[in-house]
Each structure stands twice: as C-alpha cells, then as structure tokens.
PDB file of N, CA and C in Angstrom:
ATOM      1  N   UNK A   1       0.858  -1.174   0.000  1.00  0.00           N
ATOM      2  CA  UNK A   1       0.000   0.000   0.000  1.00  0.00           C
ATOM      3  C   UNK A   1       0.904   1.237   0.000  1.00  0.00           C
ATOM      4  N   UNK A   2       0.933   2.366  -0.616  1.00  0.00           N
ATOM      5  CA  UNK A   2       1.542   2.974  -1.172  1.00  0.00           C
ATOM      6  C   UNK A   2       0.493   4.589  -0.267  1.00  0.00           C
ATOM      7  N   UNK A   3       1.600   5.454   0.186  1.00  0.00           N
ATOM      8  CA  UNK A   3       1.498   6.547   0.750  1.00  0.00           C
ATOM      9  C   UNK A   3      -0.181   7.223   0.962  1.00  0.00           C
ATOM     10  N   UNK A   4      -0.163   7.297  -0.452  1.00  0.00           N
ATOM     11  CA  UNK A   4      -1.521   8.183  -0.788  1.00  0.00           C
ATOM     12  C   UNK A   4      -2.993   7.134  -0.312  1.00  0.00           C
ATOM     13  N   UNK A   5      -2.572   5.722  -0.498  1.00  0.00           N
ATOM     14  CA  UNK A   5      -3.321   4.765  -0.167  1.00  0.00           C
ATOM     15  C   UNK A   5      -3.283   4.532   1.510  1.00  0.00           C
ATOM     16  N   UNK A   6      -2.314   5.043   2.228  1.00  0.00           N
ATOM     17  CA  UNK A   6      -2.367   4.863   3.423  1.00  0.00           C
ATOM     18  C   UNK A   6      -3.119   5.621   4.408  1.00  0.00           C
ATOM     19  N   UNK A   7      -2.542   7.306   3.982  1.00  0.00           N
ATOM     20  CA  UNK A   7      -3.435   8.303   3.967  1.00  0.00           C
ATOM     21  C   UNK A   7      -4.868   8.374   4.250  1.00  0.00           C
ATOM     22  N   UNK A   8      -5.475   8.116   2.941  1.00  0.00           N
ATOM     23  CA  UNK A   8      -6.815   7.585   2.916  1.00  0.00           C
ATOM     24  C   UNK A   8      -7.198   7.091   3.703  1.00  0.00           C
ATOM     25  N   UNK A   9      -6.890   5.806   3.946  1.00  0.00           N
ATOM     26  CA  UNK A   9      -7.450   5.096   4.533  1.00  0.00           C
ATOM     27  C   UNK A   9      -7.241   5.510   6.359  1.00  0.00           C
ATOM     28  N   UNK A  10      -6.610   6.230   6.430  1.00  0.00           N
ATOM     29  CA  UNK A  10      -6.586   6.936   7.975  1.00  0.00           C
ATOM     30  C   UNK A  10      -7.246   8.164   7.825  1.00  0.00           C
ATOM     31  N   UNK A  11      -7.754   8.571   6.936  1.00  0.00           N
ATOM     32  CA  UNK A  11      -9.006   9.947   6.612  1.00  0.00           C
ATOM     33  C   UNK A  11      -9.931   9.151   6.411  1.00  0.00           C
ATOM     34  N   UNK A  12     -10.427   8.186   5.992  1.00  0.00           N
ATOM     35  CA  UNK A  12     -12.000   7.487   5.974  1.00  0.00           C
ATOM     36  C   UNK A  12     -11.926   6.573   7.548  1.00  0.00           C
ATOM     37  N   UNK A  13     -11.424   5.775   7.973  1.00  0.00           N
ATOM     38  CA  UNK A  13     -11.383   5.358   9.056  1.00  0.00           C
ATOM     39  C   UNK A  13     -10.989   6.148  10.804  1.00  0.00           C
ATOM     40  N   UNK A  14     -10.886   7.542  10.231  1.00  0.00           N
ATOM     41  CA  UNK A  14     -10.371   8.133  11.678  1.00  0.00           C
ATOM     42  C   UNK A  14     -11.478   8.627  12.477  1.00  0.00           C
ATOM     43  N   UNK A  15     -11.265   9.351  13.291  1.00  0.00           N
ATOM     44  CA  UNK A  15     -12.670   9.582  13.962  1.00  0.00           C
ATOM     45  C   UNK A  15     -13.077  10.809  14.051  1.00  0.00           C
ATOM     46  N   UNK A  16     -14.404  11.607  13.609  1.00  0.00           N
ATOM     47  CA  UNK A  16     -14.598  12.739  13.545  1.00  0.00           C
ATOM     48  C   UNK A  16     -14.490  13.694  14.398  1.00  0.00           C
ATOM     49  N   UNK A  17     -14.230  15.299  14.230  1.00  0.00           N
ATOM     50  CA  UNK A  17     -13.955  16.127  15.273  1.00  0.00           C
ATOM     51  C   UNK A  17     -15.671  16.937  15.058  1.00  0.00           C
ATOM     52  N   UNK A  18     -16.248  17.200  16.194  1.00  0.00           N
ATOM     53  CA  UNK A  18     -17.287  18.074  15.673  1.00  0.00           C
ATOM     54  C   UNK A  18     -17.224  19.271  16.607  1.00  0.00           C
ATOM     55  N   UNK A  19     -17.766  20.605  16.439  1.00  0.00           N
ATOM     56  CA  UNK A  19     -17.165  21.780  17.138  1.00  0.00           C
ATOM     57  C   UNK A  19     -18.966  22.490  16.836  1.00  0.00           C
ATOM     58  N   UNK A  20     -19.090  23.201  18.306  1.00  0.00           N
ATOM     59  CA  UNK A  20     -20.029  23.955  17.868  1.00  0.00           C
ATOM     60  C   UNK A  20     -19.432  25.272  17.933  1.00  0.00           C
ATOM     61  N   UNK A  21     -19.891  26.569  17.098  1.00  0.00           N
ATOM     62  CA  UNK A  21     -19.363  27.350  16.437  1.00  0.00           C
ATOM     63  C   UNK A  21     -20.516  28.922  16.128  1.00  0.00           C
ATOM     64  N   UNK A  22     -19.730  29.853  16.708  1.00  0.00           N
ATOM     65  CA  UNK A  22     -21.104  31.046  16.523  1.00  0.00           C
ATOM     66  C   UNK A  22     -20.431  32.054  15.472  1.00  0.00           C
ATOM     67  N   UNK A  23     -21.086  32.603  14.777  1.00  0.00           N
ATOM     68  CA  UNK A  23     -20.627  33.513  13.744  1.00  0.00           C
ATOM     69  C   UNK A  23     -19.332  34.405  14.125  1.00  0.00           C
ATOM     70  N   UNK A  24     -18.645  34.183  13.139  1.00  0.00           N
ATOM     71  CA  UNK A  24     -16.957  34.684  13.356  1.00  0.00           C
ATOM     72  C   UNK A  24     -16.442  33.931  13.786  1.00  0.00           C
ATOM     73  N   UNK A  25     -16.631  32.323  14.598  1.00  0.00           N
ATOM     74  CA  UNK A  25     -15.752  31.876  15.442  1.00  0.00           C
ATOM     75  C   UNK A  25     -14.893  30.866  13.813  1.00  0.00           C
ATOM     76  N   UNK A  26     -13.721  30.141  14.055  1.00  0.00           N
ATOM     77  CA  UNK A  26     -13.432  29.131  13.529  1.00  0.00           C
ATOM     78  C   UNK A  26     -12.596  27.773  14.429  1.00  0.00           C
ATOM     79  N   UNK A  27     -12.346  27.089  13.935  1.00  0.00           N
ATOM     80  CA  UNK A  27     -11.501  25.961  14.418  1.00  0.00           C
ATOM     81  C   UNK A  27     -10.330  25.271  13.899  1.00  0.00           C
ATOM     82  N   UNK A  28      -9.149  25.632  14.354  1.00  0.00           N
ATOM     83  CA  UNK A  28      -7.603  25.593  13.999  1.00  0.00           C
ATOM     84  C   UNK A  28      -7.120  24.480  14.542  1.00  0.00           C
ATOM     85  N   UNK A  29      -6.951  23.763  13.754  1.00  0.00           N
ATOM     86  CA  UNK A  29      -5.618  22.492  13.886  1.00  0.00           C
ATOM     87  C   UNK A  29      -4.687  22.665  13.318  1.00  0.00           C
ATOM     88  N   UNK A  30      -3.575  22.681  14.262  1.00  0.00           N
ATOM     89  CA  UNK A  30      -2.031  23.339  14.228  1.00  0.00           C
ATOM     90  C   UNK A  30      -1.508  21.576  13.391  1.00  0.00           C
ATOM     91  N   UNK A  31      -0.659  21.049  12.544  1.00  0.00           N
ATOM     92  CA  UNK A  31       0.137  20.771  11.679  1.00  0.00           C
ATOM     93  C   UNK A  31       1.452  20.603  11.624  1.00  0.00           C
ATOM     94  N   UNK A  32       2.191  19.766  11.996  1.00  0.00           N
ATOM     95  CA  UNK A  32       3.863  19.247  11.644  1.00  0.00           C
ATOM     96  C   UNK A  32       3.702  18.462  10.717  1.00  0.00           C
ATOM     97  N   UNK A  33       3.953  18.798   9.704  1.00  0.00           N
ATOM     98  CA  UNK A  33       3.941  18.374   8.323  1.00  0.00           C
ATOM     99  C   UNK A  33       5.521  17.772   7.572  1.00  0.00           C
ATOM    100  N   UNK A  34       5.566  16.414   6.967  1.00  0.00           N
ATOM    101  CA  UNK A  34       7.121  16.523   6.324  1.00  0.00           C
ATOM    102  C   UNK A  34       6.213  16.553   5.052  1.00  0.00           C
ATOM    103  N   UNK A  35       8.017  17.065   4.249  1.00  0.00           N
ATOM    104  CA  UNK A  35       7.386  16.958   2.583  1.00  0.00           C
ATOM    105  C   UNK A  35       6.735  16.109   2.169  1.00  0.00           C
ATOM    106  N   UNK A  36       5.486  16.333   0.949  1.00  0.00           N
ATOM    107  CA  UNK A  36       5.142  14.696   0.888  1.00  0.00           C
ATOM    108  C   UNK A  36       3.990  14.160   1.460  1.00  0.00           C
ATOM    109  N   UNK A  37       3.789  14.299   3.104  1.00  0.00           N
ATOM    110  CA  UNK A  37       2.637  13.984   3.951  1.00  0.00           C
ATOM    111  C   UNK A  37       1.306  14.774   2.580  1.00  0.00           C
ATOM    112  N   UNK A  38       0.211  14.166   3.269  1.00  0.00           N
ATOM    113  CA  UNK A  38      -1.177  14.630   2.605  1.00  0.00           C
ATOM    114  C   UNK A  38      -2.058  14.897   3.856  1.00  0.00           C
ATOM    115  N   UNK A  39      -3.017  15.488   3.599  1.00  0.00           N
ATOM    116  CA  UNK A  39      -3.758  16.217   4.581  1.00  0.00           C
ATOM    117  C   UNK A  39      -4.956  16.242   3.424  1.00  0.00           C
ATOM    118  N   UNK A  40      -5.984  15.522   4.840  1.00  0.00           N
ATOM    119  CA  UNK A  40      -7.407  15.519   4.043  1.00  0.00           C
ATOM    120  C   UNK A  40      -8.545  15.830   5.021  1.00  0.00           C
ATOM    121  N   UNK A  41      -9.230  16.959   4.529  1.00  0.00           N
ATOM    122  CA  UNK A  41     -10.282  17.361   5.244  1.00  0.00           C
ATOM    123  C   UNK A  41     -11.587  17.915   4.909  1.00  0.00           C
ATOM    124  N   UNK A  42     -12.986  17.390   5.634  1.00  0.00           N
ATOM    125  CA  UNK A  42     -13.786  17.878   4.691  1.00  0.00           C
ATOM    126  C   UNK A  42     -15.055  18.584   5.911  1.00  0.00           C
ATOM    127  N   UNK A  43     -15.646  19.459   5.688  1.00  0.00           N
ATOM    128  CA  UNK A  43     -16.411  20.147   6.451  1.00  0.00           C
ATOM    129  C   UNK A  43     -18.133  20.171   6.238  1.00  0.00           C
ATOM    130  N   UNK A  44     -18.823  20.121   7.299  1.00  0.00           N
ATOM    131  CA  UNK A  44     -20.088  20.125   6.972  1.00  0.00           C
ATOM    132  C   UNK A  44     -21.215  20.696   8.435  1.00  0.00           C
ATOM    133  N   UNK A  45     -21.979  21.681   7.845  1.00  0.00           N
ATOM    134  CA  UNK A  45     -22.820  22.367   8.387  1.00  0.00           C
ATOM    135  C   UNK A  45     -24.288  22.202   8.442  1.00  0.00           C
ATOM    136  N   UNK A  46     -25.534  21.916   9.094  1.00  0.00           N
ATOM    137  CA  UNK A  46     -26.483  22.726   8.945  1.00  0.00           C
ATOM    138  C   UNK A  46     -26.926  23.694   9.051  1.00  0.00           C
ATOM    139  N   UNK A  47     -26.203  24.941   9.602  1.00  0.00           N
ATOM    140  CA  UNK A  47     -26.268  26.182  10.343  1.00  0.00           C
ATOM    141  C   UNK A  47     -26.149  27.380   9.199  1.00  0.00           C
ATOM    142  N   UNK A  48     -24.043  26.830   8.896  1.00  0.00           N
ATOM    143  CA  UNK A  48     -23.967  28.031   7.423  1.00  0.00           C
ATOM    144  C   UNK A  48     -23.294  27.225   6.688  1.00  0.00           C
ATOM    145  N   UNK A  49     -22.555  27.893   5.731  1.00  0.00           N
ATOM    146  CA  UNK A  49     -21.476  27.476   4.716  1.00  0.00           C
ATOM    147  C   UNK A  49     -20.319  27.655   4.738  1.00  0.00           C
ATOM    148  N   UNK A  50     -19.290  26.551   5.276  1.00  0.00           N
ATOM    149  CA  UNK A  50     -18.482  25.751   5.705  1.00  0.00           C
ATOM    150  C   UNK A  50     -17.270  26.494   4.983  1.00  0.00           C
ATOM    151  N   UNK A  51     -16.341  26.767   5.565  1.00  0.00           N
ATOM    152  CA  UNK A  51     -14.751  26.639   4.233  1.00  0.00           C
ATOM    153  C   UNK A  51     -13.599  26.055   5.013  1.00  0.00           C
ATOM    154  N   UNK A  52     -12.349  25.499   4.426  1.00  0.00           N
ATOM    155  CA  UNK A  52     -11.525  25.224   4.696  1.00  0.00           C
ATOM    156  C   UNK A  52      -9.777  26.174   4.097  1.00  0.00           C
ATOM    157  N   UNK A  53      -9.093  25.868   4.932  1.00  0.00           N
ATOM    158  CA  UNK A  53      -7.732  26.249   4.238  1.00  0.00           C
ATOM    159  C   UNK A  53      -6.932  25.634   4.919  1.00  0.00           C
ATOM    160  N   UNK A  54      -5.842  26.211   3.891  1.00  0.00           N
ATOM    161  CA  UNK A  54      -4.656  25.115   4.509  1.00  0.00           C
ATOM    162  C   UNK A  54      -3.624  26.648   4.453  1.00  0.00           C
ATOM    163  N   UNK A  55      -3.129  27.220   5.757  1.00  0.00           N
ATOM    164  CA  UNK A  55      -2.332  28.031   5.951  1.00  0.00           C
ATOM    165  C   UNK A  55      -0.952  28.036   6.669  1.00  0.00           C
ATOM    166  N   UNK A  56      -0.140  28.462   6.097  1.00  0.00           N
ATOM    167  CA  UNK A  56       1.685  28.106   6.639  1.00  0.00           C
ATOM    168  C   UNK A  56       1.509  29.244   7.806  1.00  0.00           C
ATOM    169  N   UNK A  57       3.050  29.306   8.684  1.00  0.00           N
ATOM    170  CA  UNK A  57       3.461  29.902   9.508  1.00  0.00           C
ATOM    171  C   UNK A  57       3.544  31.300   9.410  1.00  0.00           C
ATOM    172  N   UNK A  58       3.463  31.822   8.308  1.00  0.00           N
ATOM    173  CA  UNK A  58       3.206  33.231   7.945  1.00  0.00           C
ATOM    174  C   UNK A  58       2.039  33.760   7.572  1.00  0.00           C
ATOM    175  N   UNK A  59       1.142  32.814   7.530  1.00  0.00           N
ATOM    176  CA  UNK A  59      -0.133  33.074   7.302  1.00  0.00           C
ATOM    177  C   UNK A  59      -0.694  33.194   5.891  1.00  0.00           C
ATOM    178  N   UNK A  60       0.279  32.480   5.119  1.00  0.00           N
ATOM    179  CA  UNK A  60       0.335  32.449   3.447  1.00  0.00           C
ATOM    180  C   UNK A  60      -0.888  31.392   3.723  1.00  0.00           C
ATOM    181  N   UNK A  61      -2.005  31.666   2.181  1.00  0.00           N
ATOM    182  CA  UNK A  61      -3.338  30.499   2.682  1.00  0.00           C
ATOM    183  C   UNK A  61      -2.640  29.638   1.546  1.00  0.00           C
ATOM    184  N   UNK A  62      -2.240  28.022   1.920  1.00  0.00           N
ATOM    185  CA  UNK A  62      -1.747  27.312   0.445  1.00  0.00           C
ATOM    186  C   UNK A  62      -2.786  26.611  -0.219  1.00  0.00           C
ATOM    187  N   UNK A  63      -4.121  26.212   0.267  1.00  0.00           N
ATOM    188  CA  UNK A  63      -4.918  25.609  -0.131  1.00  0.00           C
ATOM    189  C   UNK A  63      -6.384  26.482   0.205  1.00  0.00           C
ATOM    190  N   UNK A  64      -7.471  26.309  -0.463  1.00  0.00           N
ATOM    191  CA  UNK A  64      -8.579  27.009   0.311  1.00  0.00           C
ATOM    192  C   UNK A  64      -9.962  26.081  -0.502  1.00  0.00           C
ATOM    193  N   UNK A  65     -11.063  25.598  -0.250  1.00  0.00           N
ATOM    194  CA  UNK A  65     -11.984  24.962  -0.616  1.00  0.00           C
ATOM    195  C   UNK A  65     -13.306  25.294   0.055  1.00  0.00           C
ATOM    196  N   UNK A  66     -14.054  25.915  -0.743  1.00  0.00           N
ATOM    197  CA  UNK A  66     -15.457  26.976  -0.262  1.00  0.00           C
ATOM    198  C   UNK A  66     -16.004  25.681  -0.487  1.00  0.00           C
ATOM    199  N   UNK A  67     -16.698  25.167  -1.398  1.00  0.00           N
ATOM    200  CA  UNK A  67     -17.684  24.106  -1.835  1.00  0.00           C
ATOM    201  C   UNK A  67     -17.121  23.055  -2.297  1.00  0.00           C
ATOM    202  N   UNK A  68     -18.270  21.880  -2.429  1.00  0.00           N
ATOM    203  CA  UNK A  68     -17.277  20.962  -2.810  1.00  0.00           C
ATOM    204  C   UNK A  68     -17.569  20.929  -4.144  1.00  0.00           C
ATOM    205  N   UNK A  69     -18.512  21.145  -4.783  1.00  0.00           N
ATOM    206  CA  UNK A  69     -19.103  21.644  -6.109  1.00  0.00           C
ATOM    207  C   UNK A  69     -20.334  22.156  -6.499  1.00  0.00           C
ATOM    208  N   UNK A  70     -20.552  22.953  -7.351  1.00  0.00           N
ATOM    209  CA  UNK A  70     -21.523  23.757  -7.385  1.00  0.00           C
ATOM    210  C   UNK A  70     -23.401  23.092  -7.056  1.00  0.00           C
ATOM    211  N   UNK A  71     -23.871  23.655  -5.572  1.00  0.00           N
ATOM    212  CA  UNK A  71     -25.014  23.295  -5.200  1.00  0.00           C
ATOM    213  C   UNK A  71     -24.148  22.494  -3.976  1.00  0.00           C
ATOM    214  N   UNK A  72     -23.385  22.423  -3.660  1.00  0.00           N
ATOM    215  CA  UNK A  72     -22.939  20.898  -2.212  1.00  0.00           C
ATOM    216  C   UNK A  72     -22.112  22.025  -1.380  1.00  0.00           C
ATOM    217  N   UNK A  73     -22.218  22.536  -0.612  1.00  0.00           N
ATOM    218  CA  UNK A  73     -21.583  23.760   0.398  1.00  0.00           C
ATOM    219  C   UNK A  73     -20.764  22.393   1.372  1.00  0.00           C
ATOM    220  N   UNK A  74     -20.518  21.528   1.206  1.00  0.00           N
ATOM    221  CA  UNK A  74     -19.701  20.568   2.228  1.00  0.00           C
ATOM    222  C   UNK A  74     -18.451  20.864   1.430  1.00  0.00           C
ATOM    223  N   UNK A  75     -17.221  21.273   1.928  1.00  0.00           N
ATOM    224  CA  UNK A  75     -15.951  21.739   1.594  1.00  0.00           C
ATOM    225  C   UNK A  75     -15.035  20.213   1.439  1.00  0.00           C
ATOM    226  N   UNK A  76     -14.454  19.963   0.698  1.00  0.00           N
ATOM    227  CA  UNK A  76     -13.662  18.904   0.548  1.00  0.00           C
ATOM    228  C   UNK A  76     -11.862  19.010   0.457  1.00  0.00           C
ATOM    229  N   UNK A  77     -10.996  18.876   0.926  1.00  0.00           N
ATOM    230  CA  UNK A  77      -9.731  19.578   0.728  1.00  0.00           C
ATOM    231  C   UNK A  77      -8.839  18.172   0.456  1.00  0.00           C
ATOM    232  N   UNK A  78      -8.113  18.304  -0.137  1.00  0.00           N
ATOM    233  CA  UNK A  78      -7.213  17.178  -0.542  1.00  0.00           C
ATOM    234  C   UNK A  78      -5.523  18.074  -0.997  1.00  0.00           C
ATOM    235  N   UNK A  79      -4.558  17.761   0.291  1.00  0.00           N
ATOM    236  CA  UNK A  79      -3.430  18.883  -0.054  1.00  0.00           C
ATOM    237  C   UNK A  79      -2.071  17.863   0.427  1.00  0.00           C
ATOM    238  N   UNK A  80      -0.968  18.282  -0.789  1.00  0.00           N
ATOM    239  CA  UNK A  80       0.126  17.158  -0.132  1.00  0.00           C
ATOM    240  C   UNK A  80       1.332  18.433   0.201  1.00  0.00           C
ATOM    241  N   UNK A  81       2.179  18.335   1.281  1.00  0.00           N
ATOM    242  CA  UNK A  81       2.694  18.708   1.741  1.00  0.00           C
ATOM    243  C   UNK A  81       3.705  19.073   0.987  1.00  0.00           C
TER     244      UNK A  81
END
C-alpha cells in the first residue's frame, strides 16, 4: 500500500472532530507536516457554509476549498505537503 493509499485510509477510518461554532468563530488544527505527507479534510454544516484552508506559519493560505461543487456547500480539501 503505497502513501496516498495509506493516507486515505486513515481519513476514511479516523474519527470525527465536531465543534459547535457562533458567527466569526473558527476551528484551527495546528500541523507538523514533512514533505510529501497529505492532509485531508472535509467540512459540513447545517447552520452556514463551511470553508476550509490550509495556511503556513506566515499566514500564506496554500490551499482554500469553499464548496465541494456547485449546489454541495460541504468543503472537501485534498493537499500534499
């Protein structure tokens, strides 16, 4: 099984985080990343409409995912290190 296959399978089998959340607030998971690693995350609301990013130590955003496609407001992120 090969990296990207391992990955996966520890993003479909891991266990969900759920956060309740009032307008303006968000929820930050800090990241030690080596080159290479993948990072998979996907977001979902009944309240509002969800986004994700993927931001470095300077606050550069490297990834960002509003929708997951047009009409589905559940954010999907798929980012390799």
């Amino acid at each position: 099984m090969g990296a990207l296959e391992r990955a996966l399978s520890e993003y479909l089998n891991g266990n969900e985080v759920k956060n309740i959340l009032t307008p303006g607030e968000f929820s930050e998971w800090k990241l030690t990343l080596k080159a290479g690693q993948v990072v998979f995350a996907e977001a979902n609301s009944e309240a509002f409409d969800p986004a994700l990013e993927i931001v470095d130590n300077s606050d550069k955003v490297l990834k960002t995912n509003d929708d997951r496609y047009p009409g589905d407001q559940r954010p999907l992120l798929m980012w390799r290190c």
